[in-house]
PDB file of N, CA and C in Angstrom:
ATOM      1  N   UNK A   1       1.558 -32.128   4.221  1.00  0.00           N
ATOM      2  CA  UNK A   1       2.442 -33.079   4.860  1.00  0.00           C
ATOM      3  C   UNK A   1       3.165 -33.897   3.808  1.00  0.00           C
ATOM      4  N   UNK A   2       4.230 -34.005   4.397  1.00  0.00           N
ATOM      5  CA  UNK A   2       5.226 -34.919   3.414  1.00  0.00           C
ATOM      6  C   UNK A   2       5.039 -36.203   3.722  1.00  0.00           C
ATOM      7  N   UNK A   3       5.691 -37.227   2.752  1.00  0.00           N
ATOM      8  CA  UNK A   3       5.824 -38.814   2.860  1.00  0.00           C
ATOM      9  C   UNK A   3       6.833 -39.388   4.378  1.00  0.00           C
ATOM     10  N   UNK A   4       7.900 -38.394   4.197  1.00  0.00           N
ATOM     11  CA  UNK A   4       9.019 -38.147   5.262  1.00  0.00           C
ATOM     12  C   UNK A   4       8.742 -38.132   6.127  1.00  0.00           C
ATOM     13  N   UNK A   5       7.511 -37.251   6.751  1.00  0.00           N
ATOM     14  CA  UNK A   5       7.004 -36.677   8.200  1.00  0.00           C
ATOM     15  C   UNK A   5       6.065 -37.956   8.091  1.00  0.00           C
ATOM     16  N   UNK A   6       5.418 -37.949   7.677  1.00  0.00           N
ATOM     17  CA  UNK A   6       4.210 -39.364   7.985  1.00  0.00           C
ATOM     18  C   UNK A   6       4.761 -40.281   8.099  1.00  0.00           C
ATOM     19  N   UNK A   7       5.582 -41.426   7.610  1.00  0.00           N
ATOM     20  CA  UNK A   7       6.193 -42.064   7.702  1.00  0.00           C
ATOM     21  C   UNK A   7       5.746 -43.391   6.529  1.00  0.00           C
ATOM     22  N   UNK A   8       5.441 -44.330   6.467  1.00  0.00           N
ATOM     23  CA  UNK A   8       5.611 -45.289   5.667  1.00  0.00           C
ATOM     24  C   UNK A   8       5.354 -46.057   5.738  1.00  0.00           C
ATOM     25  N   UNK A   9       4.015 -47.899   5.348  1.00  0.00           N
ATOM     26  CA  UNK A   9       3.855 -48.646   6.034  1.00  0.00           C
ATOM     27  C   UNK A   9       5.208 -50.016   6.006  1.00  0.00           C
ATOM     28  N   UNK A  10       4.975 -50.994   7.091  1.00  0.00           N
ATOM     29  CA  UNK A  10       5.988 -51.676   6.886  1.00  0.00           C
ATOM     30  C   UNK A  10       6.363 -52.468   5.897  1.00  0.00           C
ATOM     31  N   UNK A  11       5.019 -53.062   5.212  1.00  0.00           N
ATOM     32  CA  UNK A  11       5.044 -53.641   3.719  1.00  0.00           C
ATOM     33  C   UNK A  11       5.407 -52.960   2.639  1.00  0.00           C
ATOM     34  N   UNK A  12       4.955 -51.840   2.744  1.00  0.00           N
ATOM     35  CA  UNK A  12       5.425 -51.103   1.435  1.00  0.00           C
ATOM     36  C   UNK A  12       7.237 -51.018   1.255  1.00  0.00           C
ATOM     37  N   UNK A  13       7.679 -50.287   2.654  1.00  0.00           N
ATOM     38  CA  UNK A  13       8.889 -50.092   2.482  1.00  0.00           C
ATOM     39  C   UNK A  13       9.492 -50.958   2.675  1.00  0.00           C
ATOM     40  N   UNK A  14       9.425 -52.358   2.855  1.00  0.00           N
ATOM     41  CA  UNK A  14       9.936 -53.595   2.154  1.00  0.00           C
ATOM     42  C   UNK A  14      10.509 -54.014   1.162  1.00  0.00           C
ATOM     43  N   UNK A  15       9.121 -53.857   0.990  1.00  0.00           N
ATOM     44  CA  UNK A  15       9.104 -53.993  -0.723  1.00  0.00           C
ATOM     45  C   UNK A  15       9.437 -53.011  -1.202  1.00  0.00           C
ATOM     46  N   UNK A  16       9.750 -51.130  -1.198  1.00  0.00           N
ATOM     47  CA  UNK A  16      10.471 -50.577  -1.931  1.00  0.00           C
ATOM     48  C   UNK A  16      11.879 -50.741  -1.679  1.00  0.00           C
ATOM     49  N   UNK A  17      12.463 -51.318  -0.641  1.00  0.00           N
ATOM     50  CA  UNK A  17      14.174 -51.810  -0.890  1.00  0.00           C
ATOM     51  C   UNK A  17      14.112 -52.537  -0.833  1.00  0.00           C
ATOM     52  N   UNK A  18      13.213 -53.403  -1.967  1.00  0.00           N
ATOM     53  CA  UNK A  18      13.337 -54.920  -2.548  1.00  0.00           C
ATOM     54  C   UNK A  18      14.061 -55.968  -1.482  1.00  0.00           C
ATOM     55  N   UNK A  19      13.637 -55.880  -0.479  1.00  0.00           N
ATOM     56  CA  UNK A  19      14.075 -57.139   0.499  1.00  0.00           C
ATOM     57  C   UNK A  19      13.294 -58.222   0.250  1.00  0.00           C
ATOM     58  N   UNK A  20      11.537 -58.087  -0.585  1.00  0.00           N
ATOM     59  CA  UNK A  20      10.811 -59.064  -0.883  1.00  0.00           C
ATOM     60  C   UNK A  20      10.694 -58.528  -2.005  1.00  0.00           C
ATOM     61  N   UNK A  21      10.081 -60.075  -2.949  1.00  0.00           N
ATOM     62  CA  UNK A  21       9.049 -59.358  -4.617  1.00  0.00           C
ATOM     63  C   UNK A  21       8.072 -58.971  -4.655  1.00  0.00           C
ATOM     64  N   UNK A  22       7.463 -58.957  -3.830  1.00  0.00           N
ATOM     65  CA  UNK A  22       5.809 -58.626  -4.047  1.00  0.00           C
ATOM     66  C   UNK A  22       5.308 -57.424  -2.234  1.00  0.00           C
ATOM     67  N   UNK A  23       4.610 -56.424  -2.516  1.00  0.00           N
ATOM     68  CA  UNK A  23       4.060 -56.403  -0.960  1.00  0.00           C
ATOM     69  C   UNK A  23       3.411 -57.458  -0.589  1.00  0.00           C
ATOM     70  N   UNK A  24       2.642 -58.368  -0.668  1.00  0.00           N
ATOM     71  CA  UNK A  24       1.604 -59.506  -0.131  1.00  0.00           C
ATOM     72  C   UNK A  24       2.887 -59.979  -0.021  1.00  0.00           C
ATOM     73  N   UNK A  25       4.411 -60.664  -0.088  1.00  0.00           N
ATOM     74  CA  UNK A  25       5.068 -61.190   0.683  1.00  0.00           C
ATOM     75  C   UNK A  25       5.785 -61.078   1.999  1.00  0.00           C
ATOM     76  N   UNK A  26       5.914 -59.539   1.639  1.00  0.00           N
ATOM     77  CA  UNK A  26       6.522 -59.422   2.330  1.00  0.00           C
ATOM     78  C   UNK A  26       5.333 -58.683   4.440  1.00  0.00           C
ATOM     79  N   UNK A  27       4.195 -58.726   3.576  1.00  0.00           N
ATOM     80  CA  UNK A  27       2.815 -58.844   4.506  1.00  0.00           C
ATOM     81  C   UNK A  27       2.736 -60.175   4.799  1.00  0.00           C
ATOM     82  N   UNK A  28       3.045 -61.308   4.139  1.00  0.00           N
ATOM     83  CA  UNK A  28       3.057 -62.319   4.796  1.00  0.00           C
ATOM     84  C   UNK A  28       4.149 -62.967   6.260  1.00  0.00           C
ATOM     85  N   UNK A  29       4.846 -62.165   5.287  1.00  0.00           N
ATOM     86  CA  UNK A  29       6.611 -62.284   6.404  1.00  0.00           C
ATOM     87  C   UNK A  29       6.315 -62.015   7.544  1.00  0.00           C
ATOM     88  N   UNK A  30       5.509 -60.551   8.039  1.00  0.00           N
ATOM     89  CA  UNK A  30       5.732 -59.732   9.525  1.00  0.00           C
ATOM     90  C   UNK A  30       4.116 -60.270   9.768  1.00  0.00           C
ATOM     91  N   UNK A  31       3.403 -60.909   9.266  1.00  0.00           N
ATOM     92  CA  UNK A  31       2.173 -61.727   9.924  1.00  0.00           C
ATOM     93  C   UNK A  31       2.776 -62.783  10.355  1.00  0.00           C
ATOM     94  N   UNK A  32       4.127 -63.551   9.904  1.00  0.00           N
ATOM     95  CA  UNK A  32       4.651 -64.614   9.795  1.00  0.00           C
ATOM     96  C   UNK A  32       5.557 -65.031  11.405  1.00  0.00           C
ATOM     97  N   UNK A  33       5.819 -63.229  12.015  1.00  0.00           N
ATOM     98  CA  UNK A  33       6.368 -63.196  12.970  1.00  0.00           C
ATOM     99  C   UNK A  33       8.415 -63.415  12.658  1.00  0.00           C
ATOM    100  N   UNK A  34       8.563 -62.725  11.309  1.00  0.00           N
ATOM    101  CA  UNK A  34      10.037 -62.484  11.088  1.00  0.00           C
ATOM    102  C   UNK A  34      10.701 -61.409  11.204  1.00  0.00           C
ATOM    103  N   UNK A  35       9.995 -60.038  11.209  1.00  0.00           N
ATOM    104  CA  UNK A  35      10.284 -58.952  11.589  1.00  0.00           C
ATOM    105  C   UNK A  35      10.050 -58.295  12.751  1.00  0.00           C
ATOM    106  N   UNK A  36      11.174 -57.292  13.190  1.00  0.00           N
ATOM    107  CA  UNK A  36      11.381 -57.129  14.414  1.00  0.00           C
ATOM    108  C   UNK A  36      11.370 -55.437  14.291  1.00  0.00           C
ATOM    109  N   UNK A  37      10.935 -54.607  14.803  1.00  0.00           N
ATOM    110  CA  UNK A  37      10.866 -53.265  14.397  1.00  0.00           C
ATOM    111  C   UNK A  37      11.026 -52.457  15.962  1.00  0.00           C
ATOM    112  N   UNK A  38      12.168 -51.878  15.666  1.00  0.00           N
ATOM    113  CA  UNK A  38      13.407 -50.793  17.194  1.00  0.00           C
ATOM    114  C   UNK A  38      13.008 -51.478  18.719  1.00  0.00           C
ATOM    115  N   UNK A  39      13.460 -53.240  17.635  1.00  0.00           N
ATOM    116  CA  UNK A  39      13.353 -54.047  18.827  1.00  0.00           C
ATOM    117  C   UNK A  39      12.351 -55.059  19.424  1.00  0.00           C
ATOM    118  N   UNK A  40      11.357 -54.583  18.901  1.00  0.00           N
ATOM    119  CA  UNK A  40      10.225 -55.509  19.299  1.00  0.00           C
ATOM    120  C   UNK A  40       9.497 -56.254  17.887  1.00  0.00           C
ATOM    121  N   UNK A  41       9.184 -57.287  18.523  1.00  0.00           N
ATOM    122  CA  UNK A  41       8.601 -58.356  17.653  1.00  0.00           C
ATOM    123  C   UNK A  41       6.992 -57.372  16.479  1.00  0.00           C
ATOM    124  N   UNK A  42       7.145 -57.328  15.602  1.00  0.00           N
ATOM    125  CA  UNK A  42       6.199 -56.860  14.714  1.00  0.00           C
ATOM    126  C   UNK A  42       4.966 -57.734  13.959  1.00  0.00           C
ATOM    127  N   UNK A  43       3.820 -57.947  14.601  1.00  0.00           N
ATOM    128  CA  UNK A  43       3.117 -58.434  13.241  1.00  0.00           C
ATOM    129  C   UNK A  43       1.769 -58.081  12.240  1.00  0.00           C
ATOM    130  N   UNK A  44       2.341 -56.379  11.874  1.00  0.00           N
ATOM    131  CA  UNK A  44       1.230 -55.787  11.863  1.00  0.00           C
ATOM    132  C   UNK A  44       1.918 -54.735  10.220  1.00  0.00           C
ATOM    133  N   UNK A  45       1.459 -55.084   9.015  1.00  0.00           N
ATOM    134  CA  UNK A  45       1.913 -54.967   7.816  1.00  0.00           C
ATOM    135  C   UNK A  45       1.735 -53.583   7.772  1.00  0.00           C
ATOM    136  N   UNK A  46       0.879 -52.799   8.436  1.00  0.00           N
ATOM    137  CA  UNK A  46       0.258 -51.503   8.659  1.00  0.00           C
ATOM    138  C   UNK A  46       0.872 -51.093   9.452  1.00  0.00           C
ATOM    139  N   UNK A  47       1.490 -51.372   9.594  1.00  0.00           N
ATOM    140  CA  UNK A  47       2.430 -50.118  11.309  1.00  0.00           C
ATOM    141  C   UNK A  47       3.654 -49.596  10.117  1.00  0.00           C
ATOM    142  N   UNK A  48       3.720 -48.215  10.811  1.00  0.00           N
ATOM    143  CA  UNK A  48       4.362 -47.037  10.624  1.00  0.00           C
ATOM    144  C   UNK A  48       6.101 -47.119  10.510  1.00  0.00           C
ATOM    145  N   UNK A  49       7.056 -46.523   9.790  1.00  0.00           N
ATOM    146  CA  UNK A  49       8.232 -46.494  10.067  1.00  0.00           C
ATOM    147  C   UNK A  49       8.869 -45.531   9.010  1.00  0.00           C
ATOM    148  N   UNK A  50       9.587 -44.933  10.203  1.00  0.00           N
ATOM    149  CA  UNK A  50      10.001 -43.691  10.005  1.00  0.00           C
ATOM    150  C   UNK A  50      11.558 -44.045   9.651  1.00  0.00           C
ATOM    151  N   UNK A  51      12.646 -42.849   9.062  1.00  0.00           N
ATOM    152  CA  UNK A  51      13.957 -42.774   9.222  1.00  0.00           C
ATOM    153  C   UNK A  51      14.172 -42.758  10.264  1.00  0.00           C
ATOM    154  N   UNK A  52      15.093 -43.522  10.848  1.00  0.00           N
ATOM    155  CA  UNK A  52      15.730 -44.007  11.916  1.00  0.00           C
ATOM    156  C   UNK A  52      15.023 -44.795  12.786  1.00  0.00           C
ATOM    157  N   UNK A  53      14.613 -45.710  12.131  1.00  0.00           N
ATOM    158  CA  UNK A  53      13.715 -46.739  12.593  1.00  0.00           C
ATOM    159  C   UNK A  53      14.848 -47.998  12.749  1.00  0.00           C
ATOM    160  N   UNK A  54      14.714 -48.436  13.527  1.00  0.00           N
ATOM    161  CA  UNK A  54      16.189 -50.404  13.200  1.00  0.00           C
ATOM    162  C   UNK A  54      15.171 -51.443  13.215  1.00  0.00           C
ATOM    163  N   UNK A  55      15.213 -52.377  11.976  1.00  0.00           N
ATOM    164  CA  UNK A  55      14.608 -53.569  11.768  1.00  0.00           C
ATOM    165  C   UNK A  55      15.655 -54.744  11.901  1.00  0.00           C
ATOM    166  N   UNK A  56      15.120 -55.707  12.640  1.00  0.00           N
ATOM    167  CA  UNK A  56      16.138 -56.867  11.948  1.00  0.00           C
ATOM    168  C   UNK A  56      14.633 -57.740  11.373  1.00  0.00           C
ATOM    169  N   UNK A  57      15.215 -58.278  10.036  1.00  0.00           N
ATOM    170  CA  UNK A  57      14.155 -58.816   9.140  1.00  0.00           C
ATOM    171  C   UNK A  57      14.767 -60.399   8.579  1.00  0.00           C
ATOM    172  N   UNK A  58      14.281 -61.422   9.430  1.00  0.00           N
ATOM    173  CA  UNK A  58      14.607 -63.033   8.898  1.00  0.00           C
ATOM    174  C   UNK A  58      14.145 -63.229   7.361  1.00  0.00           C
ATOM    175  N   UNK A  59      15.102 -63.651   6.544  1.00  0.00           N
ATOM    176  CA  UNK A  59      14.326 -63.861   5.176  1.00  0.00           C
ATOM    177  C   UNK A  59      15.591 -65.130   4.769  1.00  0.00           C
ATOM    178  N   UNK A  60      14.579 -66.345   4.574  1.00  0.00           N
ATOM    179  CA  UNK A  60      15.546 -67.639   3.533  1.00  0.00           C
ATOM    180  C   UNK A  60      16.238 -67.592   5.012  1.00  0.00           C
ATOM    181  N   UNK A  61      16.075 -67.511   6.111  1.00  0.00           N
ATOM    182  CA  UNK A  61      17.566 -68.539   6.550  1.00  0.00           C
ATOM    183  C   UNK A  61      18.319 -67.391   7.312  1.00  0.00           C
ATOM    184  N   UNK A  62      18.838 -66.404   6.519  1.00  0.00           N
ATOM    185  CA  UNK A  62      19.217 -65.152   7.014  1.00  0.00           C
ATOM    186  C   UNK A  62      18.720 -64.000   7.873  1.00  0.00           C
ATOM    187  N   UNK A  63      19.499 -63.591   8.807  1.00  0.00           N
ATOM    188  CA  UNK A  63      19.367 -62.470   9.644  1.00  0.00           C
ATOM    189  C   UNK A  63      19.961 -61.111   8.822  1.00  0.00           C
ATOM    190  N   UNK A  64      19.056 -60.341   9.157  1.00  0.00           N
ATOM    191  CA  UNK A  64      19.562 -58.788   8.397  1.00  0.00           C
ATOM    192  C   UNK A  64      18.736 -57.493   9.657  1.00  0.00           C
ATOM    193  N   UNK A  65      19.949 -57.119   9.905  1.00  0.00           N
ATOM    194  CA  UNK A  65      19.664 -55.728  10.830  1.00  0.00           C
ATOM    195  C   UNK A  65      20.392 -54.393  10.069  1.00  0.00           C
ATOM    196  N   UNK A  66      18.769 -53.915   9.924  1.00  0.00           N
ATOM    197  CA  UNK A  66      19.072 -52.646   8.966  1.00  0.00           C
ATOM    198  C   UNK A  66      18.561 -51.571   9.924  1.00  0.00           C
ATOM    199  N   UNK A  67      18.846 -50.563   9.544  1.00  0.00           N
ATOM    200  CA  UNK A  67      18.452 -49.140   9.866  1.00  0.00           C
ATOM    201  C   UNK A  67      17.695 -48.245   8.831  1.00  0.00           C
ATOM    202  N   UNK A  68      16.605 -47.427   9.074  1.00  0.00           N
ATOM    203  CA  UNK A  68      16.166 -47.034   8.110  1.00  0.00           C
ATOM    204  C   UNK A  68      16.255 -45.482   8.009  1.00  0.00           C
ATOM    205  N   UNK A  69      16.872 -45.185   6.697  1.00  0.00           N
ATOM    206  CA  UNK A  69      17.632 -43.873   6.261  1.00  0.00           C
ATOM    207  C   UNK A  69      16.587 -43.285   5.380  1.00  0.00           C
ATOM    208  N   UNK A  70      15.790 -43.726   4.224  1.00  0.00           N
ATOM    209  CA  UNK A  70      14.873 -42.860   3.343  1.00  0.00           C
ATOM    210  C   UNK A  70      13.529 -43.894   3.326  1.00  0.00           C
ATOM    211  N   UNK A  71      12.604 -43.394   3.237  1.00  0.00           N
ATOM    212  CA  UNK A  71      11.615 -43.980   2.594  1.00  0.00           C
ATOM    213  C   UNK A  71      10.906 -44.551   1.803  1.00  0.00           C
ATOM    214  N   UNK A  72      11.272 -43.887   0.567  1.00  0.00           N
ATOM    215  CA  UNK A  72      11.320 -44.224  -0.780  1.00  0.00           C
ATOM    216  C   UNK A  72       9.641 -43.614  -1.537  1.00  0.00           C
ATOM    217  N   UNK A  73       9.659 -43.420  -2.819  1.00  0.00           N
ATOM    218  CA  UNK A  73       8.171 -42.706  -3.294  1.00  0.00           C
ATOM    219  C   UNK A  73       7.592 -44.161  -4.333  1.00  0.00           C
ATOM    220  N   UNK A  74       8.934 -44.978  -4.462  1.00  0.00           N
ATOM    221  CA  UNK A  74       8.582 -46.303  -5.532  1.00  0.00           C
ATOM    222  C   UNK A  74       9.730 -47.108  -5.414  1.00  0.00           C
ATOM    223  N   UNK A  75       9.344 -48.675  -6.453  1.00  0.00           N
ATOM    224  CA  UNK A  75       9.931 -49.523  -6.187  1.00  0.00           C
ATOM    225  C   UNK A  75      11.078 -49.089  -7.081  1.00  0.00           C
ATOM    226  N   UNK A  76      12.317 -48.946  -7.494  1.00  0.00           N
ATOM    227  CA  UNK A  76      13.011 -48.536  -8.471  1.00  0.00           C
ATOM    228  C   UNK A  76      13.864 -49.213  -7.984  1.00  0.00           C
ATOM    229  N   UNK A  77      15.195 -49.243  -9.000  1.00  0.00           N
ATOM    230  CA  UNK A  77      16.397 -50.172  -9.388  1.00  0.00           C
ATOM    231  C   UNK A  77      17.051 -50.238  -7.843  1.00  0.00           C
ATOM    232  N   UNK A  78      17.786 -51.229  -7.644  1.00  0.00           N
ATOM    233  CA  UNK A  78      18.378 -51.998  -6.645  1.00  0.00           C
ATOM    234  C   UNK A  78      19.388 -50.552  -6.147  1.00  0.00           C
ATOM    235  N   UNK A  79      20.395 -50.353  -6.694  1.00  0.00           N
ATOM    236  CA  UNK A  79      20.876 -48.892  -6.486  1.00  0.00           C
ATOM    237  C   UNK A  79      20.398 -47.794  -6.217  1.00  0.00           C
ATOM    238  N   UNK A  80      18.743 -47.758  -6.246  1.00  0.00           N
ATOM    239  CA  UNK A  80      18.096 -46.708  -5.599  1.00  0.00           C
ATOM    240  C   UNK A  80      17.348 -47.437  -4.299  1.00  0.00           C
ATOM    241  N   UNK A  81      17.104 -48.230  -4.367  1.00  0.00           N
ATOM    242  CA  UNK A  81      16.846 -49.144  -2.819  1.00  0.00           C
ATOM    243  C   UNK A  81      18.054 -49.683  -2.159  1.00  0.00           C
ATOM    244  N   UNK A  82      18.866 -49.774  -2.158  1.00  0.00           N
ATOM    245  CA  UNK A  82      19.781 -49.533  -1.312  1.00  0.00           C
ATOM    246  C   UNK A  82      20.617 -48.184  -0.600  1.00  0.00           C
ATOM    247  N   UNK A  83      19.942 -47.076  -1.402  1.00  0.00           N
ATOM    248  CA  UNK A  83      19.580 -46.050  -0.409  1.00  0.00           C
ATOM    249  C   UNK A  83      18.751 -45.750   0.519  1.00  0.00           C
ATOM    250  N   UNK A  84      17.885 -46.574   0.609  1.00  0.00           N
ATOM    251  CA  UNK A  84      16.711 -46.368   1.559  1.00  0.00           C
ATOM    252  C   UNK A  84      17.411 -47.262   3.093  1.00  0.00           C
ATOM    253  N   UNK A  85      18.536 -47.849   3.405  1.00  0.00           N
ATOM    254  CA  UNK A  85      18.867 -48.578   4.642  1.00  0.00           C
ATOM    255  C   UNK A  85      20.250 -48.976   4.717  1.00  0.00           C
ATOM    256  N   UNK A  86      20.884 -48.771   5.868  1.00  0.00           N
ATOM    257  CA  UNK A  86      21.994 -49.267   6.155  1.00  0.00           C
ATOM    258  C   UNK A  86      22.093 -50.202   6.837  1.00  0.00           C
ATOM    259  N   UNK A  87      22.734 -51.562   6.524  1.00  0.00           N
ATOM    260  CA  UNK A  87      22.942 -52.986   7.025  1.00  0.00           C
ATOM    261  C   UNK A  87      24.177 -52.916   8.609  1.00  0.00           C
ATOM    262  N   UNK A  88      23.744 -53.099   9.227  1.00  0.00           N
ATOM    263  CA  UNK A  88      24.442 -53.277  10.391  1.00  0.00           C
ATOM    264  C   UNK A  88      25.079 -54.668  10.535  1.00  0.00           C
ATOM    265  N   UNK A  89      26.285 -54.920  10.140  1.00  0.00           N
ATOM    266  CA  UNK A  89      27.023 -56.025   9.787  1.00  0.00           C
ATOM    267  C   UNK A  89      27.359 -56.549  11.695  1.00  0.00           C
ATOM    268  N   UNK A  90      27.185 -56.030  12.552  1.00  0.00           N
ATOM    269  CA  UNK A  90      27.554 -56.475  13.659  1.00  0.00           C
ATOM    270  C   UNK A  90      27.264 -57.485  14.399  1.00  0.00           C
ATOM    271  N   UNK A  91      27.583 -58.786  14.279  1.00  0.00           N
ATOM    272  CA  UNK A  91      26.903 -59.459  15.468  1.00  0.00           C
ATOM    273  C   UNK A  91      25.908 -60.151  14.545  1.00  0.00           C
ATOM    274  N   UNK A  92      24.314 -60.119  13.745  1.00  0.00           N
ATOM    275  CA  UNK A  92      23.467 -59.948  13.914  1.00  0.00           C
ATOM    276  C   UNK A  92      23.183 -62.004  13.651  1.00  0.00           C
ATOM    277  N   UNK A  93      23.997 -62.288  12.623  1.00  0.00           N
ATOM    278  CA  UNK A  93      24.280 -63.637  12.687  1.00  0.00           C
ATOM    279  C   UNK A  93      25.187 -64.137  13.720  1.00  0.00           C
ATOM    280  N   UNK A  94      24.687 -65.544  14.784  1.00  0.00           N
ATOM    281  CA  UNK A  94      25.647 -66.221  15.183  1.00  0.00           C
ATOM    282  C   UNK A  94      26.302 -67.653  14.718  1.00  0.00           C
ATOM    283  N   UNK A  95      25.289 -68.165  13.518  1.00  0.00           N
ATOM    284  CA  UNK A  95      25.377 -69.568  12.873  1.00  0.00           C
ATOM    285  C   UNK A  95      24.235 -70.130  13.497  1.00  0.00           C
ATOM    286  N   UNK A  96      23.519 -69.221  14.263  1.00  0.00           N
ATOM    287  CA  UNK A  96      22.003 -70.437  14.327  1.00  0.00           C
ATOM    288  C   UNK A  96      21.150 -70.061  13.767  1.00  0.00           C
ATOM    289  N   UNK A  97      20.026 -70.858  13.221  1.00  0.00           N
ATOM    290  CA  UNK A  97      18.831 -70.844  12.576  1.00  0.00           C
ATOM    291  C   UNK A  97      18.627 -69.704  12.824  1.00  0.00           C
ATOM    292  N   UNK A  98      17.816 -69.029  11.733  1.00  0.00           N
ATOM    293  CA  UNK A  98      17.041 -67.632  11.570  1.00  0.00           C
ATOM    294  C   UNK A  98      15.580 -68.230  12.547  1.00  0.00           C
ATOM    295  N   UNK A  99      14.818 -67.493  13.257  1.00  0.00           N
ATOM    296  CA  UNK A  99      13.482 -67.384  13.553  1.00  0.00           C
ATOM    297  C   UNK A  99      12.756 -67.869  12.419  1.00  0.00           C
TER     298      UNK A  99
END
């Protein structure tokens, strides 16, 4: 079995498209009740996510609704984590407080 077919936990692939610095932050975040995973409220650092998964993820203030395109095998340069998701610019801010 591949990394692809299994899928990925939610901390890790966080933290491999550097949306946080550390996994323990970004495990703190979705214990924290800021991540939202194909819609529903997430708070479980261990749950699964596959390509074509949609997160919206509160971080600092900001709303970010991504889609998830690769997985990733490591944390590597910003230009290789920003292959791992596409930002859905639509809507996702209205000017109120992030969650």
């Amino acid at each position: 079995m591949t990394a692809e077919s299994d899928g990925l936990r939610l901390d890790k692939w966080l933290f491999h498209a550097r949306l946080f610095k550390s996994r323990g932050l970004a495990a703190s975040r979705i214990e924290g009740g800021g991540i939202r995973l194909n819609g529903q409220p997430c708070r479980k650092p261990g749950k699964t996510v596959r390509p074509g998964d949609k997160l919206v993820v509160s971080i600092r203030g900001h709303v970010r609704s991504l889609e998830i395109l690769g997985l990733g095998l490591r944390r590597g340069p910003a230009p290789e984590a920003r292959k791992l998701y596409r930002e859905d610019d639509s809507g996702t801010e209205d000017g109120s407080p992030a969650i």
